[in-house]
Every structure is written in C-alpha cells, then in structure tokens.
C-alpha atoms as a PDB file:
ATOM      1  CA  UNK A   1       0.000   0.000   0.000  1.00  0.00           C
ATOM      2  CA  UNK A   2       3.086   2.768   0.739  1.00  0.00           C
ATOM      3  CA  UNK A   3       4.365   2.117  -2.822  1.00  0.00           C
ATOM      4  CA  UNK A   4       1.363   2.640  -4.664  1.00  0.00           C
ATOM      5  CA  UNK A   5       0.540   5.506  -2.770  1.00  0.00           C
ATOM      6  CA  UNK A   6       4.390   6.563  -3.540  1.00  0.00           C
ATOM      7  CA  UNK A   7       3.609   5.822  -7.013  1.00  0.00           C
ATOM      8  CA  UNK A   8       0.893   7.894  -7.109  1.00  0.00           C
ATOM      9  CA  UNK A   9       2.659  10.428  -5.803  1.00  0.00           C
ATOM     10  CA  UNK A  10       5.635  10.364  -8.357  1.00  0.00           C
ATOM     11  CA  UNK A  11       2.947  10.408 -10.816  1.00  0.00           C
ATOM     12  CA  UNK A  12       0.866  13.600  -9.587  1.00  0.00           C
ATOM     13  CA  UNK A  13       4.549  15.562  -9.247  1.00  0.00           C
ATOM     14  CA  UNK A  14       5.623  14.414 -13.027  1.00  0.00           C
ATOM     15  CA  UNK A  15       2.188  15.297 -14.151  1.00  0.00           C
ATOM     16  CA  UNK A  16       2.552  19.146 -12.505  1.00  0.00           C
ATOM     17  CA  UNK A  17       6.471  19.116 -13.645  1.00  0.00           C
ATOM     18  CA  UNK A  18       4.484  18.870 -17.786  1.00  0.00           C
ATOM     19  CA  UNK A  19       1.756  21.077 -16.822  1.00  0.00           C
ATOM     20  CA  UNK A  20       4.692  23.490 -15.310  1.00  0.00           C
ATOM     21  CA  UNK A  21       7.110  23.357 -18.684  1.00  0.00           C
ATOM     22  CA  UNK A  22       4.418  23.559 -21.328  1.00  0.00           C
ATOM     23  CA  UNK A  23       5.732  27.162 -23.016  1.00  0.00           C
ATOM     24  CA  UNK A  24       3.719  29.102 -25.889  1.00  0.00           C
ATOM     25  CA  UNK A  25       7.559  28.812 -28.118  1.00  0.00           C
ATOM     26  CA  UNK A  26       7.836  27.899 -31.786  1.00  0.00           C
ATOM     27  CA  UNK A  27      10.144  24.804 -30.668  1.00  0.00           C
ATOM     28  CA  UNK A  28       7.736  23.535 -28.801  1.00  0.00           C
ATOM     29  CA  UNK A  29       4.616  24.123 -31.065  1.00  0.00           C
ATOM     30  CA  UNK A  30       6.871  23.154 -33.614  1.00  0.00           C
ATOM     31  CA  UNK A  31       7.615  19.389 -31.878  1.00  0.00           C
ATOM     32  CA  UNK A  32       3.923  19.411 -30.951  1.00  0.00           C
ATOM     33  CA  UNK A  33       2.630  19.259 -34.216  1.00  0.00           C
ATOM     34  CA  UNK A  34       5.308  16.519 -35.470  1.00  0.00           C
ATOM     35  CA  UNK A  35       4.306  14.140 -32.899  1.00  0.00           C
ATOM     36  CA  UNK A  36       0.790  14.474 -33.207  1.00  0.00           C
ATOM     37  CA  UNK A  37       1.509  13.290 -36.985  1.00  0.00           C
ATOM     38  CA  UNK A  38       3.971  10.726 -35.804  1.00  0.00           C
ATOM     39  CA  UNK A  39       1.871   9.418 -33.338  1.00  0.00           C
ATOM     40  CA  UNK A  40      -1.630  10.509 -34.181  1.00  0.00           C
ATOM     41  CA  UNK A  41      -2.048  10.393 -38.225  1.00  0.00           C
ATOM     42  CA  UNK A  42      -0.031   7.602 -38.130  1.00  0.00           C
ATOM     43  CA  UNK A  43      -2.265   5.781 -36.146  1.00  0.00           C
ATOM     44  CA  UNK A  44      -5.163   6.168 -37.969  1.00  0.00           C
ATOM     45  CA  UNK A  45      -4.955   2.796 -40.053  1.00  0.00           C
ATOM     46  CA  UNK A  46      -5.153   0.518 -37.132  1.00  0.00           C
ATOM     47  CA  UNK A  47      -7.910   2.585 -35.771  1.00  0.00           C
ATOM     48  CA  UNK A  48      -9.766   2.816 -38.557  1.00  0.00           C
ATOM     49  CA  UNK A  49      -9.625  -1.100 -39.135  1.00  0.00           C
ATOM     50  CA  UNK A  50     -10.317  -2.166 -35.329  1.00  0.00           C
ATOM     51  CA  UNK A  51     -13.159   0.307 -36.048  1.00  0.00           C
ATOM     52  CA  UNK A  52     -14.491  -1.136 -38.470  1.00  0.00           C
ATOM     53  CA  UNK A  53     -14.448  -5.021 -37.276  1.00  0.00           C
ATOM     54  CA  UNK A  54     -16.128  -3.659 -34.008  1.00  0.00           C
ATOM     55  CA  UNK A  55     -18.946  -2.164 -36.045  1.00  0.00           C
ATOM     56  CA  UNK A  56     -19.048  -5.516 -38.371  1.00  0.00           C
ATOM     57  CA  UNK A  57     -19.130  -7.850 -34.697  1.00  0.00           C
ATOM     58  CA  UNK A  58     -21.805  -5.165 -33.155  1.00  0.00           C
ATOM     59  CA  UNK A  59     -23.676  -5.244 -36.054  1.00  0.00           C
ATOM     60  CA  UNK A  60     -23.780  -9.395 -36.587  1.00  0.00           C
ATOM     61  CA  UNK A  61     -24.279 -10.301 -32.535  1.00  0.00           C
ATOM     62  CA  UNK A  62     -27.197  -7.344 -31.922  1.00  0.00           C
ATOM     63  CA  UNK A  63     -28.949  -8.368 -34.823  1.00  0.00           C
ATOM     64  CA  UNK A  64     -29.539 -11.860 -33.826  1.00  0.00           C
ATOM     65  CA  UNK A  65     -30.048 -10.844 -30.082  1.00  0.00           C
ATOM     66  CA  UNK A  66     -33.204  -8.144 -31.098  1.00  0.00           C
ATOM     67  CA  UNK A  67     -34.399 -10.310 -33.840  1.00  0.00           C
ATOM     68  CA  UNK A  68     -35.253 -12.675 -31.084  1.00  0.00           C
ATOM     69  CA  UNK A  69     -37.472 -10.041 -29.641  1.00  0.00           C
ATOM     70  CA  UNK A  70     -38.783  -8.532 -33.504  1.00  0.00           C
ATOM     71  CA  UNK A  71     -36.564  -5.431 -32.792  1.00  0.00           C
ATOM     72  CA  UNK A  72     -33.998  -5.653 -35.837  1.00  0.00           C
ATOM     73  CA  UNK A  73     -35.420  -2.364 -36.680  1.00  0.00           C
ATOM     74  CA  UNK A  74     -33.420  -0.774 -33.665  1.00  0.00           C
ATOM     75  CA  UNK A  75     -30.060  -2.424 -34.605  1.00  0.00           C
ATOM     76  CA  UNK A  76     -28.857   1.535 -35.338  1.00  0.00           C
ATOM     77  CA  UNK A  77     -30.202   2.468 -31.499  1.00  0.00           C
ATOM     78  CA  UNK A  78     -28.001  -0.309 -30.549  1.00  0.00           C
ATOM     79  CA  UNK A  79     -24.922   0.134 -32.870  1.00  0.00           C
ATOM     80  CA  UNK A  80     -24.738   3.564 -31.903  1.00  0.00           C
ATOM     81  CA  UNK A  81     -25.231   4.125 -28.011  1.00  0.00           C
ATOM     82  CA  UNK A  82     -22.719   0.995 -27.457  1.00  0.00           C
ATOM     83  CA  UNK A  83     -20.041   2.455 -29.588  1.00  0.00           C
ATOM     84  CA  UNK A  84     -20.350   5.865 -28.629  1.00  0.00           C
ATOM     85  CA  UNK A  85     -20.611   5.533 -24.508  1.00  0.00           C
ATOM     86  CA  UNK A  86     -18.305   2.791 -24.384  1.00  0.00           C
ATOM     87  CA  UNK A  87     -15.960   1.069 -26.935  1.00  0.00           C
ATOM     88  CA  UNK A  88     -15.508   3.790 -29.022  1.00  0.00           C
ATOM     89  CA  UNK A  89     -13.505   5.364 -26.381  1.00  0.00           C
ATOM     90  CA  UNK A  90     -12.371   2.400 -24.374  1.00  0.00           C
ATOM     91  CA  UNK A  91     -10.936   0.610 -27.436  1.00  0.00           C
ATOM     92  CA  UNK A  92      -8.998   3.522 -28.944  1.00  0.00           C
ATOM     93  CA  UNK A  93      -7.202   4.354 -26.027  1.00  0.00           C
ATOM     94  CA  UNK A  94      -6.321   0.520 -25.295  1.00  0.00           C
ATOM     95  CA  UNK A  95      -5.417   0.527 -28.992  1.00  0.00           C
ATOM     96  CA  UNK A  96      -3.601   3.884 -28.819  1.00  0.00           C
ATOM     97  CA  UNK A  97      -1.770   2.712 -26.058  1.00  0.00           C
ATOM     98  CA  UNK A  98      -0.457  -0.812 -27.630  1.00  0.00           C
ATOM     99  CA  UNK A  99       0.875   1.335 -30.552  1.00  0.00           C
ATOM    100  CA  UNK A 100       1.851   5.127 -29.680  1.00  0.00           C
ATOM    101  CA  UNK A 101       2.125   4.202 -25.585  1.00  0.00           C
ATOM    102  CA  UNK A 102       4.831   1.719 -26.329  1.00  0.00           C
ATOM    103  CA  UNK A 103       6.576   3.411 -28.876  1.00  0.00           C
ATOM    104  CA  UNK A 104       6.448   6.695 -26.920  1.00  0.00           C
ATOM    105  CA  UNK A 105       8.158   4.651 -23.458  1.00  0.00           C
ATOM    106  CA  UNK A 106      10.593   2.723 -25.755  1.00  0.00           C
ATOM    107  CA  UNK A 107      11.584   6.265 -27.163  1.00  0.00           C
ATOM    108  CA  UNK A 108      12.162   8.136 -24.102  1.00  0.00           C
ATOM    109  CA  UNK A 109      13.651   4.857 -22.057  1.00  0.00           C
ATOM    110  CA  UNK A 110      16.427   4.907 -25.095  1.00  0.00           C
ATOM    111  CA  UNK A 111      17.068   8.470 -25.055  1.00  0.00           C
ATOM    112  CA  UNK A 112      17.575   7.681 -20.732  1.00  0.00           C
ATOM    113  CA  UNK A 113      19.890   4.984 -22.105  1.00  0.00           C
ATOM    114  CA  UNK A 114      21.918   6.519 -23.835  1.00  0.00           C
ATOM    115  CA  UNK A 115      22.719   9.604 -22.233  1.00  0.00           C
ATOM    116  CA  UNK A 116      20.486  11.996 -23.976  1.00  0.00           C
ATOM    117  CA  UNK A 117      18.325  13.194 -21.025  1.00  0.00           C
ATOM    118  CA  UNK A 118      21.467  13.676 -18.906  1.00  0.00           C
ATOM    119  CA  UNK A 119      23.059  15.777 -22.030  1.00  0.00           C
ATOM    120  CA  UNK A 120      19.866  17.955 -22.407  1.00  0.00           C
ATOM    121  CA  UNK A 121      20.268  19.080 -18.819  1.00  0.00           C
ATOM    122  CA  UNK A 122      23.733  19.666 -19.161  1.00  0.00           C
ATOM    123  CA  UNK A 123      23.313  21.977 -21.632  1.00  0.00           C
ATOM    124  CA  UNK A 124      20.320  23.540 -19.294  1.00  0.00           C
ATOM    125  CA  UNK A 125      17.382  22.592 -21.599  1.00  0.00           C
ATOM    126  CA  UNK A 126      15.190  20.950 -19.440  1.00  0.00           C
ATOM    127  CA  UNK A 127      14.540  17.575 -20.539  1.00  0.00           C
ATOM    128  CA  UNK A 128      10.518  17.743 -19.404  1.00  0.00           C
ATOM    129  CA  UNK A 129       9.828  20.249 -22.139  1.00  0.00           C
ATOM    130  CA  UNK A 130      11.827  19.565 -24.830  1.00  0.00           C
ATOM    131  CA  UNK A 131      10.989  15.475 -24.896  1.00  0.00           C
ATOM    132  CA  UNK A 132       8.107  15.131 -22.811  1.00  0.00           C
ATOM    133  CA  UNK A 133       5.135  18.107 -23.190  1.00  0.00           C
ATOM    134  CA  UNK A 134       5.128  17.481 -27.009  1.00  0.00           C
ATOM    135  CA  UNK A 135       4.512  14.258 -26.571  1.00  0.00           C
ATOM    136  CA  UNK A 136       1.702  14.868 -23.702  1.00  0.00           C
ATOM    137  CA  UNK A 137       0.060  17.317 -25.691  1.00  0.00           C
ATOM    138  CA  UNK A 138      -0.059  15.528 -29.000  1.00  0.00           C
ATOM    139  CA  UNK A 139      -1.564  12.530 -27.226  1.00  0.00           C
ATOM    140  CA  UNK A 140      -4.270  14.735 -25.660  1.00  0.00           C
ATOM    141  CA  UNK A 141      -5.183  15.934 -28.975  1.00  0.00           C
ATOM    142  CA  UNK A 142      -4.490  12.702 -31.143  1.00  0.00           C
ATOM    143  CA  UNK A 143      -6.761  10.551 -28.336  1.00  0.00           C
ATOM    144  CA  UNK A 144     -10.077  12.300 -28.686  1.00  0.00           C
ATOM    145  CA  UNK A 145      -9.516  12.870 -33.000  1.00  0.00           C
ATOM    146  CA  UNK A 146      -8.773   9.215 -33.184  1.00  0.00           C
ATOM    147  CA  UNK A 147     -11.989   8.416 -31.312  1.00  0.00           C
ATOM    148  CA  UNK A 148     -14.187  10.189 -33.919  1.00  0.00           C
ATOM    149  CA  UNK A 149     -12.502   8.144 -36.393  1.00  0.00           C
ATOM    150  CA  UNK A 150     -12.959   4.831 -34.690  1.00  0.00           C
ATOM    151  CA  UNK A 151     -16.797   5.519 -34.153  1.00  0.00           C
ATOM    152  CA  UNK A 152     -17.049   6.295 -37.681  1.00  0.00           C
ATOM    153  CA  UNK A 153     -15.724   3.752 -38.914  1.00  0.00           C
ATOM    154  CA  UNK A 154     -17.734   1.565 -36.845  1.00  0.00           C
ATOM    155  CA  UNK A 155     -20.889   3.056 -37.753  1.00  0.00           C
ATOM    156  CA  UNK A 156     -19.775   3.110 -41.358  1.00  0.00           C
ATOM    157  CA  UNK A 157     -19.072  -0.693 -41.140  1.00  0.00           C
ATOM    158  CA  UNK A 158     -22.165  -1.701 -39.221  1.00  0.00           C
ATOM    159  CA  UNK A 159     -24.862  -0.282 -41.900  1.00  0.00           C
ATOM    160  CA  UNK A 160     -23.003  -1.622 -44.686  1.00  0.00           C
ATOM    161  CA  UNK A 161     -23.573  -5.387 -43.009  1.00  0.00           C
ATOM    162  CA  UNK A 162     -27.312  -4.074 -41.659  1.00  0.00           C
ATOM    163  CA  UNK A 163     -28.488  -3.360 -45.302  1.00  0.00           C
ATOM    164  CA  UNK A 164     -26.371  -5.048 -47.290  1.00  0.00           C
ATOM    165  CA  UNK A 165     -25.667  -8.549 -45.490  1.00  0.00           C
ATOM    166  CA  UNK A 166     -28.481  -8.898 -42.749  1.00  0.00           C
ATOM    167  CA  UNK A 167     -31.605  -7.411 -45.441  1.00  0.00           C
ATOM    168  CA  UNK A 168     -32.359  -4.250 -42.348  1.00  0.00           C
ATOM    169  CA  UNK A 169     -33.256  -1.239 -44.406  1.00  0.00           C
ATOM    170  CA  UNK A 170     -31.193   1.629 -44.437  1.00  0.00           C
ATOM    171  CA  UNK A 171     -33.823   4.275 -43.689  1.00  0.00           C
ATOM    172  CA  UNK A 172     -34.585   2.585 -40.248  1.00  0.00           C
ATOM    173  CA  UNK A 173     -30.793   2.614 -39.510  1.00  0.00           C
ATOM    174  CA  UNK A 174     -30.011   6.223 -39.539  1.00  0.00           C
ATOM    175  CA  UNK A 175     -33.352   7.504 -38.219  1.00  0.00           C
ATOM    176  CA  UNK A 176     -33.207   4.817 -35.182  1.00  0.00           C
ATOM    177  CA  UNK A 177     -29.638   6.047 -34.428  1.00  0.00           C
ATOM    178  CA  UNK A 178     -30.155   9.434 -35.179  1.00  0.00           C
ATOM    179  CA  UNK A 179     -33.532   9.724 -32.970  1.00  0.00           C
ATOM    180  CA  UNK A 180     -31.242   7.726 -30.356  1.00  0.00           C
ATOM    181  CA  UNK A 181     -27.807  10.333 -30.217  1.00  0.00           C
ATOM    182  CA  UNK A 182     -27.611  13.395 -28.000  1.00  0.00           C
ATOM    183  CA  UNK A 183     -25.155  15.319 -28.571  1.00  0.00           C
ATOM    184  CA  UNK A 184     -23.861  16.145 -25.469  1.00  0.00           C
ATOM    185  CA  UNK A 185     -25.129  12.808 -23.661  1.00  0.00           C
ATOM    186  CA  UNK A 186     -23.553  10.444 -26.097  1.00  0.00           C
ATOM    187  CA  UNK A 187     -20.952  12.669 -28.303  1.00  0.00           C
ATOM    188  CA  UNK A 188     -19.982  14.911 -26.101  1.00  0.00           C
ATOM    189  CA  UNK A 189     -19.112  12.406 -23.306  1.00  0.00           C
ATOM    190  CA  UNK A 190     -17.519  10.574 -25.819  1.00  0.00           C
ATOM    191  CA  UNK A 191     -14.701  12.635 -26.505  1.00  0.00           C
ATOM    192  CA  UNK A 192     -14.972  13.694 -22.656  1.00  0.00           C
ATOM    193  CA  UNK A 193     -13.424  10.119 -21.893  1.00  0.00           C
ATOM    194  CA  UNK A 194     -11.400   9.920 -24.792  1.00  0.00           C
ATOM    195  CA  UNK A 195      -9.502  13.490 -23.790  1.00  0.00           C
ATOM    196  CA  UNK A 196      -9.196  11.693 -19.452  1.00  0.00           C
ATOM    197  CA  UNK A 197      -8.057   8.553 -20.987  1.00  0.00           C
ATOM    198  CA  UNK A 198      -5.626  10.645 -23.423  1.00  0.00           C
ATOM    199  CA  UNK A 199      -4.100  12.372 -20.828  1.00  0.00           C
ATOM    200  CA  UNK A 200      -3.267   9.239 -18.573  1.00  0.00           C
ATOM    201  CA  UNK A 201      -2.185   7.325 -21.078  1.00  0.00           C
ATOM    202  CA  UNK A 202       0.414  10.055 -21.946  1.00  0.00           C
ATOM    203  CA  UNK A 203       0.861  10.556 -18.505  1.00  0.00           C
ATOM    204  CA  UNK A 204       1.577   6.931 -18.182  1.00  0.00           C
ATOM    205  CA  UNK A 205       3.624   6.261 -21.036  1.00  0.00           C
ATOM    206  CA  UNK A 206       6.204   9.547 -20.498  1.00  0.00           C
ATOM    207  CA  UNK A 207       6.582   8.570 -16.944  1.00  0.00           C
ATOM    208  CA  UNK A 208       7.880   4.906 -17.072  1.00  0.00           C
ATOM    209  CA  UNK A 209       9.830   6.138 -20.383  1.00  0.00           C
ATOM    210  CA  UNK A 210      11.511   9.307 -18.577  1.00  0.00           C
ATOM    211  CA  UNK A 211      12.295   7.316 -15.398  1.00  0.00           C
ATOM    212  CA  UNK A 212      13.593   3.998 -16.923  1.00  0.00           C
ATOM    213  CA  UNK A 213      16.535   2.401 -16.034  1.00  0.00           C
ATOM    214  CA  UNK A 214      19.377   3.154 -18.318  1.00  0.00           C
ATOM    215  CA  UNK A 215      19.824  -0.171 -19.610  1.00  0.00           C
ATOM    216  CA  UNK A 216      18.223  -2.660 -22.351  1.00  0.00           C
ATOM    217  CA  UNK A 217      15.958  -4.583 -19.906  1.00  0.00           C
ATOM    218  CA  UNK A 218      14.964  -1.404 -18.319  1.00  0.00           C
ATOM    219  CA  UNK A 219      13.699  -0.077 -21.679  1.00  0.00           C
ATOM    220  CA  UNK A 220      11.799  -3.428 -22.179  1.00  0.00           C
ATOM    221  CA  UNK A 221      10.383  -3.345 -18.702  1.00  0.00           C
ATOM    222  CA  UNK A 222       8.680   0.198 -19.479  1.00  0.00           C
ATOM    223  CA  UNK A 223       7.801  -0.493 -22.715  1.00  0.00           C
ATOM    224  CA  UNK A 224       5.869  -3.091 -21.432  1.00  0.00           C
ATOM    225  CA  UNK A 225       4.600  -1.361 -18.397  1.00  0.00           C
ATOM    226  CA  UNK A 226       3.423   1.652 -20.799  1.00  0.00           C
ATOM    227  CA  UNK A 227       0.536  -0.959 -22.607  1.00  0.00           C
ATOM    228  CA  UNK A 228      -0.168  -2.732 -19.626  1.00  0.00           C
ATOM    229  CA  UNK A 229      -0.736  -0.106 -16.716  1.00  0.00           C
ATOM    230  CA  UNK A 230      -2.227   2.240 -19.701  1.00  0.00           C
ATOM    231  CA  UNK A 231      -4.424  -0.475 -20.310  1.00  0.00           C
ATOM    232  CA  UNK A 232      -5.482  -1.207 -16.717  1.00  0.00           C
ATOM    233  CA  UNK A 233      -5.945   2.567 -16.442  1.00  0.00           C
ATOM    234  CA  UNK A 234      -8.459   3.091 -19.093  1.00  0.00           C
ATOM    235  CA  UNK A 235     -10.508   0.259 -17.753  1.00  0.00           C
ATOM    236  CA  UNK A 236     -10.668   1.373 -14.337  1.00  0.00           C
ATOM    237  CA  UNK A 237     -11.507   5.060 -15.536  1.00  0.00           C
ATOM    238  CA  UNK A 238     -14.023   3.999 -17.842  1.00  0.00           C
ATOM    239  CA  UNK A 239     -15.914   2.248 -14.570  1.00  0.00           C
ATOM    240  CA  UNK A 240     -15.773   5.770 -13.072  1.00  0.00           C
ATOM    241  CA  UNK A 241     -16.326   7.815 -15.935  1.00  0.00           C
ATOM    242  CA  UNK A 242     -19.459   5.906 -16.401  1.00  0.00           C
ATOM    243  CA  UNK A 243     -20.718   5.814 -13.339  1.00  0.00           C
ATOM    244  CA  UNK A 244     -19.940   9.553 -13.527  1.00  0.00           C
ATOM    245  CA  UNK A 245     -21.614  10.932 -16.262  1.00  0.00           C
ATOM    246  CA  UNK A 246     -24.460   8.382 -16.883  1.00  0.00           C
END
C-alpha cells in the first residue's frame, strides 16, 4: 500500500512538472505538431480497421439478439449508443496505447539509455519540455480525433452489413440512431473520456519512459509497463467515468 501511494505520488509531481514546462515557443509548437503526426495520423490505419471489425461484430451479434425479440429495426439504437458511450472510447485508447504508448516509453527509455536526457540538462534545456510536453500534448489531442474516427468507422461498417448482409433497411438505420444520439449525452461524453483517458495514457507512457533504467531490460520493462498499466488505467476510468456521467 506505501508504494502505490508513492507511485501515485511520483505520478501527480511528473504530471505538474508537464503542466509546469508547457511554453507558448515555436520549438515547442513546432515538436507538438510533429508528434501528433507521428503518433496521431499515423495511427489512424489501425484505428480505422479495429473500427471497423467492431462495427461488423456489433452489427452481426445485436442483430440476432433483437431479432429474437422482432426489434432488428433498432439495430442503429443499438450500434450507436454501445459504440459511442463505451468502446468507441475504451478501445482507442487501449489501442492507442499498444501502438503510440509503447513506442512513446521505448523512445524516451532509449534516449535515458543513452545519455540523452542527462546531455539535455547539461546543456540547461530541461529535458521535461523539450521530450516530454510534445509528446503529452499531441496525445491529448491525437486521443479524442482518433476516437471520432474509430466511431465512424464503426458506424460506417455496421450499416453496410445491416443493409447489405443482414436485409435491415437503411432508412430505419439512420433515423433509429439518429432519434437515439444526444449530442452532449452520447458525443460529447464521448470525446470527454477519450480526452481523461488521453491524458493518462500520456501521462503513463512519459513517466515509465523518462524514469527507466538506463539499460536494455529497463527499456523493455517500461515499454511493457506503458501498454499494460495504460491499459489497466483506461478500464478502471471507464468504470468511473461511467458511473460519472451516466
């Protein structure tokens, strides 16, 4: 119990230490913007594909469930709140943080390795904000862009097999699921989760990069601890989230 509440602790101080060295500069704006491409647009196939297989499963499994009851008509109700409230948002950040989390901890845990962290404060650039806040930010921002994608895509995929595949017609699709959307209820709290789970996965990820050992295994072991904690993290905020805001 005194080491996670330690850990928590190291965690709150590095998050304030970002918050602290974020600076309106051109550098900074300037690595901001390529590592929202490198780790946002870059992103955007496997996103778009585990999209679109969630919308194809959704689509397949809730059709045979409300058949059962004569409520195919309301597959779009379905389709949409599910995606939307939960694995829209759930399922891009777990994704996000298998492929930009890991990359972002191997990264920084090779630039402890080999001396570059140490040389950036030698030459009195602090580290924080030259290698970590672009990264933070751009993950903020990439998190909640990459969501909007993902639901797309799932919607997208999900009428195609509803008219195409399972014989549901289109016009009862979109008028169930747009009859069923708020904006603010479903969208909005959407991207709500997506921009919390963006900022501890960041959070996450930057830590157990910036503090690795300076050695192979010690890149490994944050690499690793990046996806899984990142993972466990967006699963346990998701419960409060939810419980939150619906």
């Amino acid at each position: 119990m005194r080491e996670m509440i330690a850990a928590l602790g190291r965690f709150g101080l590095f998050l304030l230490r970002i918050l602290g060295a974020i600076r309106p500069s051109r550098s900074q704006w300037r690595d901001t913007v390529r590592q929202i491409y490198v780790i946002g647009a870059r992103s955007v196939p496997i996103i778009a594909v585990g999209g679109a297989f969630v919308g194809l499963v959704m689509t397949l499994q809730g059709y045979r469930a409300l058949v059962t009851f004569g409520a195919g008509n309301a597959l779009g109700t379905m389709l949409s709140l599910t995606v939307f409230r939960e694995l829209g948002p759930v399922l891009t950040a777990i994704l996000f943080c298998g492929r930009a989390g890991s990359a972002m901890a191997a990264e920084l845990g090779l630039m402890r390795a080999t001396d570059q962290i140490t040389s950036l404060s030698m030459m009195a650039i602090d580290p924080v904000g030259k290698v970590v806040v672009p990264r933070f930010v751009a993950t903020v921002i990439s998190v909640p862009l990459l969501t909007a994608v993902f639901i797309a895509f799932s919607i997208l995929a999900g009428w195609f097999q509803a008219e195409f595949l399972l014989g549901v017609d289109g016009g009862y699709f979109w008028a169930s699921l747009q009859s069923s959307v708020d904006l603010w209820e479903d969208y909005g709290q959407a991207f709500v989760k997506s921009a919390v789970f963006g900022v501890f996965c960041a959070l996450i990820a930057t830590h157990v990069g910036f503090h690795a050992k300076p050695t192979p295994e010690g890149t490994s072991v944050a690499t690793t601890q990046a996806v899984v904690y990142g993972s466990l993290m967006v699963l346990f905020l998701d419960f409060l989230l939810s419980a939150t805001l619906y």
